[in-house]
Protein backbone atom coordinates (compact mmCIF):
# COMPACT_ATOMS: atom_id res chain seq x y z
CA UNK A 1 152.94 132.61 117.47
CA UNK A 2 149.52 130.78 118.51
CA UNK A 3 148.67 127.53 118.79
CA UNK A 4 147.74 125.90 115.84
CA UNK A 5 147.15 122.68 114.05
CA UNK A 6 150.82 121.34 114.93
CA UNK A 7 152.04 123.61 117.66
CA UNK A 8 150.78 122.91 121.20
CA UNK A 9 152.56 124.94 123.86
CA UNK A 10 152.76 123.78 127.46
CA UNK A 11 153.79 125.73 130.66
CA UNK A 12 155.31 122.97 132.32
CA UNK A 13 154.96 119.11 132.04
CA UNK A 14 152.49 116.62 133.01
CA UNK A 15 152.26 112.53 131.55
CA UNK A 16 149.31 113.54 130.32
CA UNK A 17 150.22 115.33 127.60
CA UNK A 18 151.98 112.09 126.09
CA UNK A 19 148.39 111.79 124.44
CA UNK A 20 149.28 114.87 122.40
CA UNK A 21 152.57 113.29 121.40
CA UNK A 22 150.16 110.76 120.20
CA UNK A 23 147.58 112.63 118.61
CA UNK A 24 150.74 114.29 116.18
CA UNK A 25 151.72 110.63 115.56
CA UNK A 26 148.50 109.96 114.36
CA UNK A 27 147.96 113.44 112.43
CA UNK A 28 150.60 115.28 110.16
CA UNK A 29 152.93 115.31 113.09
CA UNK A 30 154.20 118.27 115.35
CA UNK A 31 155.66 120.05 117.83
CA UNK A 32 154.55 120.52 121.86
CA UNK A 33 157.06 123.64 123.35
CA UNK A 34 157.21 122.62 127.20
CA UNK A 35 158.31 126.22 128.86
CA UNK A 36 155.57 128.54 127.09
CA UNK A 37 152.62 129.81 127.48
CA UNK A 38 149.10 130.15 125.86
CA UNK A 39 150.45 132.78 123.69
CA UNK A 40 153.46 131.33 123.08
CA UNK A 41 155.61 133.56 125.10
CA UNK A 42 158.90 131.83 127.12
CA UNK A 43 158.29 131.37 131.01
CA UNK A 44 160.71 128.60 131.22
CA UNK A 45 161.05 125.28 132.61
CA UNK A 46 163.37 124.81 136.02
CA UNK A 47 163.18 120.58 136.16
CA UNK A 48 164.77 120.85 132.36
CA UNK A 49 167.32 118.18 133.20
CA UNK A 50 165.62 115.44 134.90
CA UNK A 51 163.24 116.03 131.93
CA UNK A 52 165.50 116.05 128.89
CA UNK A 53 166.07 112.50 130.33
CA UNK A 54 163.16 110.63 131.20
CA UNK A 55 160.62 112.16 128.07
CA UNK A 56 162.19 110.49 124.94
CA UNK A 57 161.80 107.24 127.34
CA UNK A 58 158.31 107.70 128.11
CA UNK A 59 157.85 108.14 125.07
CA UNK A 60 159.34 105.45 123.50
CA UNK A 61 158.07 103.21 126.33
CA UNK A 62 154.26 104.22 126.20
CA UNK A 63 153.80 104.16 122.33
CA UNK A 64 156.56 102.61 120.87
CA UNK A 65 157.98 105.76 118.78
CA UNK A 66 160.25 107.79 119.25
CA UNK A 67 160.53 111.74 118.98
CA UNK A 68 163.27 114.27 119.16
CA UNK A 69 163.39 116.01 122.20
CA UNK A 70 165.46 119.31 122.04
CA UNK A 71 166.31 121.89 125.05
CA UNK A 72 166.32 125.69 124.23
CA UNK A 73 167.18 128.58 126.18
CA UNK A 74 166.39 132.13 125.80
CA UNK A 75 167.19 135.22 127.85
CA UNK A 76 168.39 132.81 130.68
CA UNK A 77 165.05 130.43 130.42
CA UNK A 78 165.01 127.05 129.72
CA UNK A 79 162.40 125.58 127.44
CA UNK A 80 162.38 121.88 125.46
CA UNK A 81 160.59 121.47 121.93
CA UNK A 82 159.24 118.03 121.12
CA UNK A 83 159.39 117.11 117.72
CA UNK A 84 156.95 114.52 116.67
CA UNK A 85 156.92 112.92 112.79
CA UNK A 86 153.56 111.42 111.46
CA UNK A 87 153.36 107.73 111.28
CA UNK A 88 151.93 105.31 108.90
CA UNK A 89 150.88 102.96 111.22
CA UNK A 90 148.04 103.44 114.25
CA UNK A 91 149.91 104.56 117.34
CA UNK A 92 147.99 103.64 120.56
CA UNK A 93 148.71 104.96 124.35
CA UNK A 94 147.51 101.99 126.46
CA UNK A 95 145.16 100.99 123.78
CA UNK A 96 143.57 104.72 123.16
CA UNK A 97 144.07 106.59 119.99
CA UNK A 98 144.33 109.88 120.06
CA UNK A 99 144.45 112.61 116.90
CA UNK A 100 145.32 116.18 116.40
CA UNK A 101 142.72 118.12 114.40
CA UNK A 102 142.63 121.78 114.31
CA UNK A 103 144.51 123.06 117.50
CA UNK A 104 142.75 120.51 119.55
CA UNK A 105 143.46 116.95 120.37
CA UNK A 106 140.79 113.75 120.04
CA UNK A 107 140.22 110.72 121.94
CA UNK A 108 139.37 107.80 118.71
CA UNK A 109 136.34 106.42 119.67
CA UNK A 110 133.64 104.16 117.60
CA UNK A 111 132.64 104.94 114.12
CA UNK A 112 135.66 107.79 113.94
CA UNK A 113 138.25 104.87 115.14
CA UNK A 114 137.20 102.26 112.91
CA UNK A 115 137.21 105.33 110.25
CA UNK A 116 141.17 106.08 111.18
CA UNK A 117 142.38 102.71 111.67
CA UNK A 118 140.92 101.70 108.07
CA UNK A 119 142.95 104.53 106.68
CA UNK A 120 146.01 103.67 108.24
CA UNK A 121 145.79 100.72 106.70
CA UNK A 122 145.59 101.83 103.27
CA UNK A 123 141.62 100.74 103.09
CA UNK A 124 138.15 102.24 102.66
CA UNK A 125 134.98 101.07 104.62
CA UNK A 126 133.41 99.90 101.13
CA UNK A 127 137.25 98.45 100.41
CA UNK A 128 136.44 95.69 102.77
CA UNK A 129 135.27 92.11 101.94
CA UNK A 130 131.67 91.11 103.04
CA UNK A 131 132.30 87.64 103.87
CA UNK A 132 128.55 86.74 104.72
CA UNK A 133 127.45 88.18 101.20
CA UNK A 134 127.31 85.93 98.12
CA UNK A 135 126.24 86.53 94.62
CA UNK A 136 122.79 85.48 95.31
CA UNK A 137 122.78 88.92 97.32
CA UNK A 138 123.13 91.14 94.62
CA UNK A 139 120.32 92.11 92.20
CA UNK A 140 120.53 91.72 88.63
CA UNK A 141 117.87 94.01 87.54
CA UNK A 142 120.06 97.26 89.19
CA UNK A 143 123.21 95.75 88.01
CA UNK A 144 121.11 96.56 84.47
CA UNK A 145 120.03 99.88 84.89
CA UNK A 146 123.76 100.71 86.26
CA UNK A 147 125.21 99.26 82.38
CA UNK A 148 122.54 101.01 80.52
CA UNK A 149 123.60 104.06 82.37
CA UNK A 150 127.47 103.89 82.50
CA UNK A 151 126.62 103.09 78.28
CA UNK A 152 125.03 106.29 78.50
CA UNK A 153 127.94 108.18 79.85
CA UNK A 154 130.53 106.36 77.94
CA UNK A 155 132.53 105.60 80.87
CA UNK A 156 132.77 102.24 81.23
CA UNK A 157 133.99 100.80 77.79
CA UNK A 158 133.97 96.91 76.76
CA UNK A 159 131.68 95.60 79.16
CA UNK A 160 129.44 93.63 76.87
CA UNK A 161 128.93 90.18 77.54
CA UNK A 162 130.55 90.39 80.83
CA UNK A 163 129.14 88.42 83.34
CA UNK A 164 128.32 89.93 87.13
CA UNK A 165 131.58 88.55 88.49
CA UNK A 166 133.43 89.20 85.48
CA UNK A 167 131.88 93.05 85.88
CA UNK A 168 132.42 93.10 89.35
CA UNK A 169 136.32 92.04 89.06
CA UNK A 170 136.45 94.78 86.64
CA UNK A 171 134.43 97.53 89.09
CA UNK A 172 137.01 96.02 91.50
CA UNK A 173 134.19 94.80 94.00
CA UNK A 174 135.37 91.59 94.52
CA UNK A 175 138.56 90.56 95.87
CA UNK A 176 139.54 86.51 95.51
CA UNK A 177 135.69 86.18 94.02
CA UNK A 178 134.25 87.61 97.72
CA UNK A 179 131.81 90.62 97.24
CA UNK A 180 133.28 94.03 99.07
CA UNK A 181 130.70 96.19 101.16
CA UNK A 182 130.82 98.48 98.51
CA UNK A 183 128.79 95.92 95.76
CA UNK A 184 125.96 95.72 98.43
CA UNK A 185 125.35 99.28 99.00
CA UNK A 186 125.48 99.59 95.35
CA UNK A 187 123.51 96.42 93.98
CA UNK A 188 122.43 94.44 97.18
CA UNK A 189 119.04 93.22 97.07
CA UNK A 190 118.43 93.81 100.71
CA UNK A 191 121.52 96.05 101.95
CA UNK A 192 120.10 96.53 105.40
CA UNK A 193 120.63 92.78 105.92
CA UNK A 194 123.88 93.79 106.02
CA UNK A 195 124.11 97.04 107.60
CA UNK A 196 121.26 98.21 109.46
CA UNK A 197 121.50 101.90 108.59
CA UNK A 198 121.36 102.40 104.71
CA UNK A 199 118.29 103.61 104.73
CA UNK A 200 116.68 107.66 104.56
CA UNK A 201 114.41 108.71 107.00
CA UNK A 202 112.36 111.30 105.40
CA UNK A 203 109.94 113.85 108.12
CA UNK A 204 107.37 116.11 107.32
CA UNK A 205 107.29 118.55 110.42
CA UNK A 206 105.25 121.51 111.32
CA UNK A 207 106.18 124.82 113.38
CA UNK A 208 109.28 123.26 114.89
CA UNK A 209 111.33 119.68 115.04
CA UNK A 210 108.32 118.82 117.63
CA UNK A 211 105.64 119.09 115.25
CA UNK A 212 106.04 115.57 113.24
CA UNK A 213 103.18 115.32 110.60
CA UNK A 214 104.56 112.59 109.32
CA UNK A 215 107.40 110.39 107.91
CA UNK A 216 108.43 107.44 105.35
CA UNK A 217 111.23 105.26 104.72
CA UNK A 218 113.03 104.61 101.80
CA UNK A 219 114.95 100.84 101.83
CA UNK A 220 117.07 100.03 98.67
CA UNK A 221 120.13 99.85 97.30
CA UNK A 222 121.96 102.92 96.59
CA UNK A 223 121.38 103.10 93.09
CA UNK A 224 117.55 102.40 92.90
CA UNK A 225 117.13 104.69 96.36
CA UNK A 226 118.22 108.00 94.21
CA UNK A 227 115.06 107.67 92.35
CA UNK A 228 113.03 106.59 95.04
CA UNK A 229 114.07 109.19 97.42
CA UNK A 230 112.99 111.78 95.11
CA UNK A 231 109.73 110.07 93.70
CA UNK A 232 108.53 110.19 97.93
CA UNK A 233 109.83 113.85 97.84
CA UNK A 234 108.09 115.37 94.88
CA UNK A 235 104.88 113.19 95.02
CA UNK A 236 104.33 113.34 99.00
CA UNK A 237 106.23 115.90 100.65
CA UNK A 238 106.85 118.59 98.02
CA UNK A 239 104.20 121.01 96.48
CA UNK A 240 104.57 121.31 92.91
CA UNK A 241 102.54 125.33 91.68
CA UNK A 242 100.99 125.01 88.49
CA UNK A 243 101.48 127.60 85.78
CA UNK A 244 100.03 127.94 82.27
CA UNK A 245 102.09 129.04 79.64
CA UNK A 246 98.79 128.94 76.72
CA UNK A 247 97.29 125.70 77.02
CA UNK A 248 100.46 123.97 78.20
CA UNK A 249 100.27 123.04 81.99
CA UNK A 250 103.48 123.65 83.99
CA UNK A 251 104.75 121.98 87.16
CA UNK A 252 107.35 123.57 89.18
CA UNK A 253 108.85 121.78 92.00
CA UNK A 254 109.67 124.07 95.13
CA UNK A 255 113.29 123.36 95.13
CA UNK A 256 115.37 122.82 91.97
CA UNK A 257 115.50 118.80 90.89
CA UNK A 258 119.45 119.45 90.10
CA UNK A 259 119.61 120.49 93.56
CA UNK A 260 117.48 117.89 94.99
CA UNK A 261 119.31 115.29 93.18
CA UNK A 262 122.49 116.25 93.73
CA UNK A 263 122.42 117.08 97.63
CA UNK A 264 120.82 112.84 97.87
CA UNK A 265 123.80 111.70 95.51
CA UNK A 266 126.36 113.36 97.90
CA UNK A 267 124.39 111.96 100.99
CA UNK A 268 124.31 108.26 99.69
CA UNK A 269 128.11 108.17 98.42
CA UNK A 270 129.59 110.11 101.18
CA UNK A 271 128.28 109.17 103.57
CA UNK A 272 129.45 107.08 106.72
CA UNK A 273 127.73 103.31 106.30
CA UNK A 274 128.88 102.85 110.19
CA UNK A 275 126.93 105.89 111.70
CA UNK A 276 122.59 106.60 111.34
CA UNK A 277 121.01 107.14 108.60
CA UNK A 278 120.48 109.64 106.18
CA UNK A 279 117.72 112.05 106.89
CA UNK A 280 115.61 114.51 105.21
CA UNK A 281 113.57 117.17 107.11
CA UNK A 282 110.71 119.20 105.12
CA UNK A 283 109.46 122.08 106.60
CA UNK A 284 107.07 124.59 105.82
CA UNK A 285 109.67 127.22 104.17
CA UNK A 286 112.82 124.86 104.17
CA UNK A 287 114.29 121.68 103.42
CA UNK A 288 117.82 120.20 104.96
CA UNK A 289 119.73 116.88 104.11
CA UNK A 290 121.73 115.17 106.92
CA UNK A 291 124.04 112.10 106.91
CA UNK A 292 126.71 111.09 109.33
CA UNK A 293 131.04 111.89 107.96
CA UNK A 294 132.47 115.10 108.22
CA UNK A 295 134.58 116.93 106.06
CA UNK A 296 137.61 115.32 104.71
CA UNK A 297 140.63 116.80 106.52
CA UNK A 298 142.09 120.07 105.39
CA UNK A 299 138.80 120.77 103.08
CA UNK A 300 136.52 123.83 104.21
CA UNK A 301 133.01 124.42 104.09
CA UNK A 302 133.93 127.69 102.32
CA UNK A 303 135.73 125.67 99.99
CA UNK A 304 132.68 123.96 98.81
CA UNK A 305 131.61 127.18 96.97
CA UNK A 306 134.35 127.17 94.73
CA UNK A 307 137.47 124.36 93.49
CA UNK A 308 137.78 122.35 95.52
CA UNK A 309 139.27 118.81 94.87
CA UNK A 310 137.42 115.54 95.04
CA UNK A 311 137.97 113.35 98.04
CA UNK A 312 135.56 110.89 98.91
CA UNK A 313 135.13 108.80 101.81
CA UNK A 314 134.38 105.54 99.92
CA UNK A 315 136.33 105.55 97.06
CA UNK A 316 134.35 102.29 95.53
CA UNK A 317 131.58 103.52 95.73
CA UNK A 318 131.97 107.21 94.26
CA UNK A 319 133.86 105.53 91.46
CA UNK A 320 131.05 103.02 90.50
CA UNK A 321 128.94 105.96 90.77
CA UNK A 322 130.90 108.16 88.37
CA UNK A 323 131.62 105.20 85.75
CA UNK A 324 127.70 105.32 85.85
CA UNK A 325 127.39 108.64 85.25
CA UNK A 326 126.00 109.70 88.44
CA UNK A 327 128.70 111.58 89.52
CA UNK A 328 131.77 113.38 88.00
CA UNK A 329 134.93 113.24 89.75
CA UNK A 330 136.23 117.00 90.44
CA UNK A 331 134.63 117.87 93.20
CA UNK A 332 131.88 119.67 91.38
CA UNK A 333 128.85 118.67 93.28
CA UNK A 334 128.42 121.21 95.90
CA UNK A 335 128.90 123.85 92.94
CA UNK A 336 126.14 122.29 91.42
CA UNK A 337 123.63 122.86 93.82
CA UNK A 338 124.57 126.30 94.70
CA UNK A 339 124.12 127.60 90.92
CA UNK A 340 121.13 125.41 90.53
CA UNK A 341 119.86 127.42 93.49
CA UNK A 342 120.64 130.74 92.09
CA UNK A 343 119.11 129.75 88.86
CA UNK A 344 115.85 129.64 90.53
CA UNK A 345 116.40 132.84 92.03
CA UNK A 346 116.43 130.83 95.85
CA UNK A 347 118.56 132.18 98.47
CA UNK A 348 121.84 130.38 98.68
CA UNK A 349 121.88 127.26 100.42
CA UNK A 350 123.84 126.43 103.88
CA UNK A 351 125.78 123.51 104.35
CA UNK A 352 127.26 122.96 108.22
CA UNK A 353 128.83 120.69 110.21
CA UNK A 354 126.60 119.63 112.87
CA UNK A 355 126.57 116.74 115.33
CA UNK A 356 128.97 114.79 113.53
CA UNK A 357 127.32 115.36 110.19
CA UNK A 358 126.64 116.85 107.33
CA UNK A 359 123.70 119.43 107.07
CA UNK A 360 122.79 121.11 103.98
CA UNK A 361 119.32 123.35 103.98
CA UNK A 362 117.57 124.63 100.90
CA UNK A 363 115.35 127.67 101.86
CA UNK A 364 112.26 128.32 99.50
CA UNK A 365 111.64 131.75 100.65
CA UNK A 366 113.83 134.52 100.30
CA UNK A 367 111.34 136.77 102.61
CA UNK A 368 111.89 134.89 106.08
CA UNK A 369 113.03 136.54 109.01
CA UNK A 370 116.28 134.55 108.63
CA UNK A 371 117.04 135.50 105.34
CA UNK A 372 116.43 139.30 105.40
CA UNK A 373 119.11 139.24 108.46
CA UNK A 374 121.94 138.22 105.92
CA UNK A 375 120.65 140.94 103.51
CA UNK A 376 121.47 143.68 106.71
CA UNK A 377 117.56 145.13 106.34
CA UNK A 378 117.15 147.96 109.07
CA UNK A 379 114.06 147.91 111.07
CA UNK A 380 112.21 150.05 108.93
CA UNK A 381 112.40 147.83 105.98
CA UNK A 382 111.61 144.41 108.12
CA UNK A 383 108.45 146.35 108.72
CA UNK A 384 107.60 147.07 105.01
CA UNK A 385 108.08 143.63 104.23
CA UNK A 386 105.69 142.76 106.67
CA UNK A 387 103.38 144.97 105.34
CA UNK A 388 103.71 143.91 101.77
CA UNK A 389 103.20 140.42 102.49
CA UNK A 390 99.99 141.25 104.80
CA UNK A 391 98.52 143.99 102.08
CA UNK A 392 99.89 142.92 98.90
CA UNK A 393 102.44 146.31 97.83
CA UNK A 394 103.20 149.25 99.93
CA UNK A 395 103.47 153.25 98.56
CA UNK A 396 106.05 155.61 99.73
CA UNK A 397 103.72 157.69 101.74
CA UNK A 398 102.48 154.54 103.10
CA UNK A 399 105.81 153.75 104.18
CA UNK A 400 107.02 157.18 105.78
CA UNK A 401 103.43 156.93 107.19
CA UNK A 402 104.26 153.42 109.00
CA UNK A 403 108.13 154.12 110.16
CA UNK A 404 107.17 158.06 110.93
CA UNK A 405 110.43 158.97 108.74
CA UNK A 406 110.96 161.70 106.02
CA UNK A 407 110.19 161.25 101.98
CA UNK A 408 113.88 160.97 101.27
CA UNK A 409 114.56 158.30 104.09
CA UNK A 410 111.41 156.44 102.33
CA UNK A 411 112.60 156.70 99.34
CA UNK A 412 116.21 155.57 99.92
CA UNK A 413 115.20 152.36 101.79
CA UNK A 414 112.51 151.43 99.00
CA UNK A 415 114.72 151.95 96.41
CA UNK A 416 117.42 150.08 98.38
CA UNK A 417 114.86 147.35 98.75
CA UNK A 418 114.28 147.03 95.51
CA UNK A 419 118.47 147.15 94.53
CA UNK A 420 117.96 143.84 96.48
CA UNK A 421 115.35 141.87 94.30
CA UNK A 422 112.47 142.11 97.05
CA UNK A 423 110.50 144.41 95.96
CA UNK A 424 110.26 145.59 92.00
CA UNK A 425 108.48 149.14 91.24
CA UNK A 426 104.90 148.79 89.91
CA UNK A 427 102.97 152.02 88.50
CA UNK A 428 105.22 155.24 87.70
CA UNK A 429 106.09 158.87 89.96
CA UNK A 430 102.98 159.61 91.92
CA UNK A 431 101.12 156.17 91.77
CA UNK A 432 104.21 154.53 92.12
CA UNK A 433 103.69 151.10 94.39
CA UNK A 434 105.90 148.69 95.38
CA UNK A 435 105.51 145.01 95.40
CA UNK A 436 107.00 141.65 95.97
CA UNK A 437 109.48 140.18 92.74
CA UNK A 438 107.63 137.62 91.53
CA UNK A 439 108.56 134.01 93.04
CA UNK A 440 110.18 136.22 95.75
């Protein structure tokens, strides 16, 4: 059997690997087989003895716990499985925290400790009282919009008359009358007073991440920086194509606003309020969202295209959100933007981890190099395309004419091509052309 998220196996043993004892403390537990190799395979342990002795109190003695340590023995080898339970409580070695995720193991260090040790002790980052923040920090005119809007939804019943710390008791973002982080990320007047990093960055960049054309900032509170985030989008950084449809003037936006709106919810309320902040990158033929957090543990990004359950990182403040109607609560939101994406006939959307974040890219054009890779074109059809968006539409002799290839193989990949959606057939049997889909 391989390694895997609570199986480590070890050759022989060094102190070192006490940290791994650690990291399963800190995790869902485990078990570290001292005798085995790589692929799991017995090569025994001679010092067995001495060693069945001394690691339960190293153990004990470094971190405080204790673990069972049992010796095996197998076609005349020795080998000693250390069983490690998960604890509720942080469990340091020398004052380092360590944690098992995936088959590796992590040293706890800034952000990611503070993260973990909040957790352990029952709490949320937005759980915790701001004890410089007063009433006098919160403003009353987003406190309105949020009561108009949770009336809206119908999610927030008999809060008429209530005063703000009356309806802040209730959204339990007080505790003992002293505001929690969350109620200044969601109605602070000034949240950055607070912490630093609440803001969006929002780029405009050229050919590559070099080419900076230019960039705003967006400072606000989360609720009133939804709507300003995507006012700055659509009426600076976004190109809106005009259609008529008779007299009546249409406006489309490049990327879907249920898309848009949805990928900046997700950013603001799961975000990590310790780490940078969020930032939005428009480029010529794509768009991606970043903000710092990861994936809660044991969800995968493949996950996200399907059910998936809800589990947010600051439970305050996704729960304000939903009794506001900004959010549901079943884990919907990624589903959201991939069908509002498909709607509009976009190619599907990628959402990463990457640097300690969370990336998600919108791509406008279905026709970029990037895109026809997924779709498997050969190198005759990469060249069609190229000729289609230089000349307009390409024929089939046109085509055999530019790859040097027989009717039938023409014929095949054009007809392929269009199985795809990029091109559609225009004209019929001899003056038959073909052509990008429209909006393709």
């Amino acid at each position: 059997m391989p390694e895997q998220q609570n199986i480590e196996y070890k050759q022989s043993w060094h102190d070192d690997y006490l940290k791994w004892v650690g990291g399963f403390a800190n995790a869902q537990g485990g078990v570290i087989f001292i005798g085995k190799d790589d692929g799991g395979e017995i090569v025994g342990v001679d010092d067995y003895k001495k060693l069945m002795e001394d690691l339960p109190n190293k153990i004990r003695n470094t971190m405080g716990i204790s673990a069972e340590v049992n010796l095996h023995e197998e076609k005349g080898k020795h080998f000693i499985e250390i069983v490690t339970h998960p604890y509720s409580v942080p469990i340091s070695i020398r004052g380092r925290y360590y944690y098992r995720s995936g088959s590796t193991k992590q040293e706890l260090t800034g952000t990611s400790l503070n993260e973990f040790l909040l957790k352990k002790s029952g709490k949320t980052w937005d759980d915790v009282v701001e004890p410089r923040a007063t009433f006098a920090d919160i403003d009353e005119k987003t406190v309105t919009i949020f009561l108009q809007a949770s009336e809206n939804a119908g999610r927030l019943p008999e809060n008429k008359g209530l005063t703000i710390p009356e309806l802040f008791e209730k959204l339990r973002l007080t505790e003992n009358g002293q505001l929690k982080r969350a109620a200044i990320v969601l109605f602070g007047k000034e949240p950055a007073k607070f912490y630093p990093n609440t803001f969006v960055k929002i780029g405009r960049f050229g050919k590559d991440d070099a080419d900076l054309k230019f960039q705003e900032t967006e400072e606000a509170n989360l609720i009133l920086l939804l709507q300003a985030v995507l006012n700055q989008l659509n009426h600076k950084f976004l190109t809106r194509p005009i259609e008529f449809e008779g007299m009546h003037r249409l406006e489309k936006s490049e990327y879907p606003t249920a898309a848009l709106r949805e990928i900046i919810l997700n950013a603001l309320v799961h975000r990590n309020y310790m780490g940078s902040p969020t930032q939005i990158r428009v480029y010529d033929n794509k768009i991606n969202f970043w903000n710092e957090g990861t994936l809660p543990e044991g969800l995968t990004f493949e996950a996200l295209k399907g059910f998936h359950t809800s589990r947010p990182r600051n439970v305050l403040i996704a729960d304000v959100c939903f009794k506001g109607g900004f959010i549901d609560s079943w884990g919907r939101g990624t589903l959201k933007i991939y069908d509002a994406c498909k709607q509009a006939e976009l190619p599907e959307p990628e959402i990463k981890e990457f640097q300690g974040g969370f990336l998600v890219t919108l791509f406008k054009d279905n026709l970029t190099e990037d895109q026809l890779a997924k779709l498997g074109l050969n190198d005759r059809q990469l060249k069609a395309v190229s000729f289609v968006k230089e000349k307009g539409k390409i024929t089939n002799k046109e085509y055999q004419e530019l790859n040097e290839t027989s009717d039938r193989t023409a014929l095949r990949d054009l007809e392929n091509l269009t199985e795809l959606n990029i091109f559609v057939k225009d004209g019929e049997k001899k003056g038959t052309s073909y052509k990008f889909k429209s909006g393709g």
